[in-house]
N, C-alpha and C. Protein backbone atom coordinates (compact mmCIF):
# COMPACT_ATOMS: atom_id res chain seq x y z
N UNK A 1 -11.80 7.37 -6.32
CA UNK A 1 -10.62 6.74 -6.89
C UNK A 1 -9.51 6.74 -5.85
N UNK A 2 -8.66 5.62 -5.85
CA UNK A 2 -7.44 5.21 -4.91
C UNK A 2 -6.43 5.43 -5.95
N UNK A 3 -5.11 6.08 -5.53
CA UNK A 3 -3.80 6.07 -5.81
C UNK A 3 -3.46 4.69 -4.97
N UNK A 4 -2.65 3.57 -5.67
CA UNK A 4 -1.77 2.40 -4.96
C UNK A 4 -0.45 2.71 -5.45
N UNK A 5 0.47 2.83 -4.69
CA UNK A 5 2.00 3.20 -4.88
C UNK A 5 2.66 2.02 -4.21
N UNK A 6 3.86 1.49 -5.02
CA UNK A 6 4.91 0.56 -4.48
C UNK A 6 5.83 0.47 -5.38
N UNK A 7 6.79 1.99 -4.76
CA UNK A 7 8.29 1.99 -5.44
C UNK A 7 7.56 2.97 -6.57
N UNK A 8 8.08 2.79 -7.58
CA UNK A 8 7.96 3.08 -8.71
C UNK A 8 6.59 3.07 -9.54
N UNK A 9 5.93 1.73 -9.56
CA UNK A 9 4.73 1.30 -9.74
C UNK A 9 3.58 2.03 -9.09
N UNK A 10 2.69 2.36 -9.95
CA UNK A 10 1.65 3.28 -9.43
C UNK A 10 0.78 2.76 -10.44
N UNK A 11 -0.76 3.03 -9.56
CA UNK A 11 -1.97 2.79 -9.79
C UNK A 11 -3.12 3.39 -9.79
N UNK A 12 -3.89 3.70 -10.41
CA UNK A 12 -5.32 4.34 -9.66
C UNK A 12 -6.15 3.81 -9.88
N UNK A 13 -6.85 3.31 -9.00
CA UNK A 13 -8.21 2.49 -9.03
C UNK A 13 -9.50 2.97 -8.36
N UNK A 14 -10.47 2.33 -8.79
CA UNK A 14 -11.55 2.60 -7.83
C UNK A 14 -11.68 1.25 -6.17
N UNK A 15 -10.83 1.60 -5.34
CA UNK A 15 -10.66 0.38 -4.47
C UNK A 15 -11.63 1.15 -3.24
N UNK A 16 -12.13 1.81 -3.06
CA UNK A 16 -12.77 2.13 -1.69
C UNK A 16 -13.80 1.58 -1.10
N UNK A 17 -13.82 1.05 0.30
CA UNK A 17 -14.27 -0.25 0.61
C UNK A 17 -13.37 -1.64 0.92
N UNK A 18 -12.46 -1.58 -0.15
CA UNK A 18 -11.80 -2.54 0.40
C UNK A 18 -10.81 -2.42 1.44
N UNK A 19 -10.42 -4.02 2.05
CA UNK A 19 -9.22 -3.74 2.88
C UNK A 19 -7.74 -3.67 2.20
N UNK A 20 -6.84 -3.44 2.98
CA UNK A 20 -5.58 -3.43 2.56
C UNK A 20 -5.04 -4.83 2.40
N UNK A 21 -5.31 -6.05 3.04
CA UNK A 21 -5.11 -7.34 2.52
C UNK A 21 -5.48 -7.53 1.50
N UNK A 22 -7.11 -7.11 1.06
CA UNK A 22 -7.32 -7.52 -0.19
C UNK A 22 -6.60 -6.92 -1.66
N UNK A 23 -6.44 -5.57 -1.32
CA UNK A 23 -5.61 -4.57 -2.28
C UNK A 23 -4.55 -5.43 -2.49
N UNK A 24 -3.72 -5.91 -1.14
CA UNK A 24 -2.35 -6.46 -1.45
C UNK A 24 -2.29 -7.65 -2.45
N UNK A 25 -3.60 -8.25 -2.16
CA UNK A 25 -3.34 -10.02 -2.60
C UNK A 25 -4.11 -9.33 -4.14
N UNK A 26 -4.69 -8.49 -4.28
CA UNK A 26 -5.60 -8.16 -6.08
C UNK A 26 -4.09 -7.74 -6.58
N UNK A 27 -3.19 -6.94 -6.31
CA UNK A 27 -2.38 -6.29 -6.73
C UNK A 27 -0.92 -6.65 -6.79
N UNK A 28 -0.19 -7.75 -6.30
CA UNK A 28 1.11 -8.33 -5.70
C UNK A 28 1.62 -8.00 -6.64
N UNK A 29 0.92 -9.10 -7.79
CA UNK A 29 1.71 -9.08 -9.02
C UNK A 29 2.15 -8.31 -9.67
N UNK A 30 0.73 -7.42 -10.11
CA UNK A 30 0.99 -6.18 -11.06
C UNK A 30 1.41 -5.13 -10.59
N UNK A 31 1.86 -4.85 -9.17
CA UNK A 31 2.33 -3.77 -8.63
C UNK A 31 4.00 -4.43 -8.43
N UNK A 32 4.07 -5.58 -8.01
CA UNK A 32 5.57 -6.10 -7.53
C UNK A 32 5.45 -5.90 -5.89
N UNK A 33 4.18 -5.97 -5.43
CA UNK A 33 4.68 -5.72 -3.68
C UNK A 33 4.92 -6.89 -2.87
N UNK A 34 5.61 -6.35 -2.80
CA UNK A 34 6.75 -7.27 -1.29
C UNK A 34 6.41 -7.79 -0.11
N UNK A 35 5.52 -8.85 0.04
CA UNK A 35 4.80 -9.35 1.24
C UNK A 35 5.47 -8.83 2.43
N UNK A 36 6.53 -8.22 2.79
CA UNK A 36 7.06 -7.65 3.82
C UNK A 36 7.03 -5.95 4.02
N UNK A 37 6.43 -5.64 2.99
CA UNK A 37 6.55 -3.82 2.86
C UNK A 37 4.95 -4.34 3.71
N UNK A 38 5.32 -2.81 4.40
CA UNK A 38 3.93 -2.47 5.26
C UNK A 38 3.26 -0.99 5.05
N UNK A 39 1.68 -1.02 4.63
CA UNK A 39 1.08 0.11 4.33
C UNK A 39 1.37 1.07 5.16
N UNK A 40 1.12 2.15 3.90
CA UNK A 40 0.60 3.59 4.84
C UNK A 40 -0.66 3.89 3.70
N UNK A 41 -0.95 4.61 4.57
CA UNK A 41 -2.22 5.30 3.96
C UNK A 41 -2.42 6.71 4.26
N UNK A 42 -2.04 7.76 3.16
CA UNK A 42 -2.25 9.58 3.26
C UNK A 42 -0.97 10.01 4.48
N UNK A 43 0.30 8.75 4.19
CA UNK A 43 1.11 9.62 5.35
C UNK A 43 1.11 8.66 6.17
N UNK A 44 -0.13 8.10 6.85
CA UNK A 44 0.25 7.25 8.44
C UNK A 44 -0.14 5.51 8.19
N UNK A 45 0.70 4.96 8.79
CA UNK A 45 0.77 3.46 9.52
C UNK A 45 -0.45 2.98 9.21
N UNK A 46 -0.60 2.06 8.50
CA UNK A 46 -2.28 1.05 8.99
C UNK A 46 -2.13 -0.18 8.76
N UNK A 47 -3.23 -0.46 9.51
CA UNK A 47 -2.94 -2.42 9.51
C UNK A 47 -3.52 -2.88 8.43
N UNK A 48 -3.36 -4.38 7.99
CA UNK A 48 -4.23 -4.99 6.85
C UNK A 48 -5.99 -5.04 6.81
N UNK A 49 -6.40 -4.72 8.06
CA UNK A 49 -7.97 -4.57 7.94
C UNK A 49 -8.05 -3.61 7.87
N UNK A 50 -7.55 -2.28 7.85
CA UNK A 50 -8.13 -1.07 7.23
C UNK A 50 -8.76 -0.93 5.95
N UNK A 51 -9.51 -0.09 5.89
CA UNK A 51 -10.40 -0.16 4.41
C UNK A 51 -10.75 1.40 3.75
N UNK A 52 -9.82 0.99 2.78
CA UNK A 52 -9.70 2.36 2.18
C UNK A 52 -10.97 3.47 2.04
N UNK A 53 -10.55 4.42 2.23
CA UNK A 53 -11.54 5.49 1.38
C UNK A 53 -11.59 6.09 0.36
N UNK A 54 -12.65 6.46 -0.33
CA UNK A 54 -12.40 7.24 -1.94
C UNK A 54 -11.42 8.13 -1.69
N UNK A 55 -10.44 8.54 -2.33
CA UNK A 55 -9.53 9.64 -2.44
C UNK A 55 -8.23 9.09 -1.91
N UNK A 56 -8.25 8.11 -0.45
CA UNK A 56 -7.07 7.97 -0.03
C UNK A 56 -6.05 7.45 -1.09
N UNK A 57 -4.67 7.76 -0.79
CA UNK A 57 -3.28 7.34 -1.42
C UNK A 57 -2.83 6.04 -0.39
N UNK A 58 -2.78 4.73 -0.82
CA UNK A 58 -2.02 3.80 -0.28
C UNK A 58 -0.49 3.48 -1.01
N UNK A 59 0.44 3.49 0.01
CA UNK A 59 1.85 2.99 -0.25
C UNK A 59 2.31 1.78 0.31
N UNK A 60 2.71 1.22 -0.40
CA UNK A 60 3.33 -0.56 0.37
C UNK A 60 5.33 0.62 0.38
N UNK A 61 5.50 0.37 1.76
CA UNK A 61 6.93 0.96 1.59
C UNK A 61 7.57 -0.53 2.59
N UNK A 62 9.05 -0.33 2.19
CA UNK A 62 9.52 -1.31 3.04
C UNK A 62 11.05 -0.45 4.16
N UNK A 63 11.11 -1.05 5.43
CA UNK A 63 11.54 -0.70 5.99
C UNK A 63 13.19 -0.26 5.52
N UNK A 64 13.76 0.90 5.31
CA UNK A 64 15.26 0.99 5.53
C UNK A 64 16.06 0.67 6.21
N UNK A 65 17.30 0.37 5.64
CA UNK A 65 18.56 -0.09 7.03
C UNK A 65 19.19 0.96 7.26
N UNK A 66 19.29 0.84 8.53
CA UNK A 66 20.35 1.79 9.55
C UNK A 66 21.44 1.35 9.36
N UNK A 67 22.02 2.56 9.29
CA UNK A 67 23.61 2.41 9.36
C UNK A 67 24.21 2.40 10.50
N UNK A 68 25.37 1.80 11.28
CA UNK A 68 25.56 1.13 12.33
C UNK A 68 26.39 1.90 12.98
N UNK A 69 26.74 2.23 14.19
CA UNK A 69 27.31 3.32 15.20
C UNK A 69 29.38 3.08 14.55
């Protein structure tokens, strides 16, 4: 089973095997993710062809703004 997190919205599925494109485009809707938030997976960075594993936690997070000097 996969945890999918974005924001608030949370999921658990059986997604392992798939990639993270496909997660994104099965899930946009019913999660609310933000074609511009970029995965992590268990903590670190991954690209859209990564492919989950049983257990992993995926997060769609989107970048914060800096506050300016």
């Amino acid at each position: 089973m996969n945890k999918i997190v974005n924001g608030v919205n949370e999921l658990t599925s059986a997604l392992a095997g798939r990639s993270i494109r496909c997660v994104r485009e099965m899930l946009a809707q019913a999660l609310n993710i933000d074609p511009a938030s970029r995965p992590v997976v268990d903590g670190g960075a991954v690209d859209e062809e990564h492919r989950l594993a049983d257990g992993e936690t995926l997060e769609f997070v989107k970048a914060a703004g800096e506050k300016g000097c």
